[in-house]
Protein backbone atom coordinates (compact mmCIF):
# COMPACT_ATOMS: atom_id res chain seq x y z
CA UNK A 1 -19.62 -4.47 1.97
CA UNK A 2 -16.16 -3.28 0.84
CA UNK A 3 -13.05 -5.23 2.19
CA UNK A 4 -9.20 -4.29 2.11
CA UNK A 5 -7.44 -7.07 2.51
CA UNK A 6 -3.74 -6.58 3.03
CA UNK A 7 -0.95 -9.50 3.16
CA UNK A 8 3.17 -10.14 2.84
CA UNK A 9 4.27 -8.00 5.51
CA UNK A 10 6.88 -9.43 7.81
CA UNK A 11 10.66 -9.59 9.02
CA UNK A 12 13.25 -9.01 6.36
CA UNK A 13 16.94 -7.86 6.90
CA UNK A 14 18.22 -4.33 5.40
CA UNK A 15 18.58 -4.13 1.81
CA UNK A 16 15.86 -7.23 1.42
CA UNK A 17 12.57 -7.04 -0.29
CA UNK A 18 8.96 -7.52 0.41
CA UNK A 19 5.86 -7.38 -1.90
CA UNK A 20 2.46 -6.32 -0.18
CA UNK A 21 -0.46 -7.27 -1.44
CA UNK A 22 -4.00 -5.65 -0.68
CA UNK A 23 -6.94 -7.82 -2.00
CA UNK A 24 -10.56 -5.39 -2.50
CA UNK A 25 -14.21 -6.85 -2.65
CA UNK A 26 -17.23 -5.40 -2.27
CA UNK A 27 -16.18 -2.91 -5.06
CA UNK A 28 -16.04 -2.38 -8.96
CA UNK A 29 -11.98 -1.90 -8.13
CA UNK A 30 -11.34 -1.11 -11.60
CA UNK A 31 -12.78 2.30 -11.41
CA UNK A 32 -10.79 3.61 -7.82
CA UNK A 33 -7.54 5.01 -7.12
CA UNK A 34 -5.49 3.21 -4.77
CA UNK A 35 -3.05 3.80 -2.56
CA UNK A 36 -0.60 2.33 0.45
CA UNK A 37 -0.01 4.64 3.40
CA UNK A 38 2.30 3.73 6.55
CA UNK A 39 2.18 4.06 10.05
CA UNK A 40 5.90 4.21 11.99
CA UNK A 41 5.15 3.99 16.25
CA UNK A 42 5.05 7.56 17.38
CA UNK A 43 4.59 8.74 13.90
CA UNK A 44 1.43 10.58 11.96
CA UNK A 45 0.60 7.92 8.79
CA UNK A 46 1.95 8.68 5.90
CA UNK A 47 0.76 7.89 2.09
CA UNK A 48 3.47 6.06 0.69
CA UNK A 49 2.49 5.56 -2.71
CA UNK A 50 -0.68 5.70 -5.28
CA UNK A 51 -1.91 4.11 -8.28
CA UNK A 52 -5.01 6.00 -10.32
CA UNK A 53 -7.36 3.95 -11.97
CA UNK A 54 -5.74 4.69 -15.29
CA UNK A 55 -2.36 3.23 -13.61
CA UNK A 56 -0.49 6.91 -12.89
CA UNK A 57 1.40 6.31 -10.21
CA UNK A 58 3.64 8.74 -7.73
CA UNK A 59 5.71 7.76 -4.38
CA UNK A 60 6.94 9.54 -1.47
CA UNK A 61 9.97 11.29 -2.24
CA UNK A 62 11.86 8.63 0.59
CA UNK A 63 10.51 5.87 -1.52
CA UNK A 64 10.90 6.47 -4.60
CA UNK A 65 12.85 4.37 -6.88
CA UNK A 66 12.77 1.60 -4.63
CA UNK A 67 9.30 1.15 -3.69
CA UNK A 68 6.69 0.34 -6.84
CA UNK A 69 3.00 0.45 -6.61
CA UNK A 70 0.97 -1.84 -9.66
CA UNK A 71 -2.57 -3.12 -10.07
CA UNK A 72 -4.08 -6.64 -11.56
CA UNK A 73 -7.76 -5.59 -11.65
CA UNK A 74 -8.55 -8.82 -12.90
CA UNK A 75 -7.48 -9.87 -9.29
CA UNK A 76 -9.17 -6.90 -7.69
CA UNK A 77 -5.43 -6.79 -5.98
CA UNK A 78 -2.85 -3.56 -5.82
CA UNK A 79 0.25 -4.08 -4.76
CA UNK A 80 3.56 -3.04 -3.64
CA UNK A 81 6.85 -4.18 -4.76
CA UNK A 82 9.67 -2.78 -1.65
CA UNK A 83 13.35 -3.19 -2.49
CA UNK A 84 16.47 -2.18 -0.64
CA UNK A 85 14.41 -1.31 2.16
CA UNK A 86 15.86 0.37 5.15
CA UNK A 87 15.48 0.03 8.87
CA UNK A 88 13.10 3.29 8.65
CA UNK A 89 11.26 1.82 6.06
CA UNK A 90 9.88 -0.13 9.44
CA UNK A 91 5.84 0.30 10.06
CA UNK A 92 2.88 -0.63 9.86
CA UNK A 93 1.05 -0.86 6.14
CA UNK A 94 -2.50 0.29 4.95
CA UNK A 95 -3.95 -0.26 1.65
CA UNK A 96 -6.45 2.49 0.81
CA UNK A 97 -9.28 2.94 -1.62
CA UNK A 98 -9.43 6.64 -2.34
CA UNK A 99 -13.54 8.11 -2.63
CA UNK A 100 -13.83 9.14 -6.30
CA UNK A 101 -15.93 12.40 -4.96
CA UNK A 102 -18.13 13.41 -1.64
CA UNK A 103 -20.95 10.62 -2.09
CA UNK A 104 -18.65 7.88 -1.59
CA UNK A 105 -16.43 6.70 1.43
CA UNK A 106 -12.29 6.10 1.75
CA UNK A 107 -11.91 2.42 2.90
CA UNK A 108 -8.79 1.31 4.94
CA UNK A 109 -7.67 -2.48 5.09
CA UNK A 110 -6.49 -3.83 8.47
CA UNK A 111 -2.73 -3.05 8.37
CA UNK A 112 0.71 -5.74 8.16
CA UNK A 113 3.61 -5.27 9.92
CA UNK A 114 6.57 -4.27 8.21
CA UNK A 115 10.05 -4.49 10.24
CA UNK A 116 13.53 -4.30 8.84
CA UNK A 117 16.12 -5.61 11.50
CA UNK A 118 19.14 -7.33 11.29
């Protein structure tokens, strides 16, 4: 069965970094978009940033420039690289693997915690 596995969130200061990391299985991972969405408390989730299978990539307008998505299919792992993040940048983080067309199914990992705080 396909598995998102997502890891490195955590408690950094403002203006620190963090780098996500969403291990896949159950999947040929080479062939699927993926992005990372986020979830603020009271908020609708949001898609933060995407990487095609061909490595295109585009961010959020309130991310961009300081947030960068990448893939090691090797490792069957996306990532994302977050620096100078912001109080607001706070949430929780899904990994995503996007359906290439009707027959097949979005997946969602589990979610880490992302707070900035001094």
């Amino acid at each position: 069965q396909v598995q998102l596995v997502e890891s490195g969130g955590g408690l950094v200061q403002p203006g620190g970094s963090l780098r996500l990391s969403c291990a896949a299985s159950g999947i040929i991972f080479s062939i699927y978009a993926m992005g990372w969405y986020r979830q603020a408390p009271g908020k609708q989730r949001e898609l933060v940033a995407y990487i095609t299978s061909s490595r295109m990539t585009n961010y959020v307008d309130s991310v961009r420039g300081r947030f960068t998505i990448s893939r090691d299919n090797r490792k069957s792992t996306v990532y994302l690289q977050m620096n100078s993040l912001k109080p607001e940048d706070t949430a929780v983080y899904y990994c995503k693997k996007f359906a290439r067309n009707g027959d097949e199914d979005d997946y969602w990992g589990q979610g880490t915690q992302v707070t900035v705080s001094s």
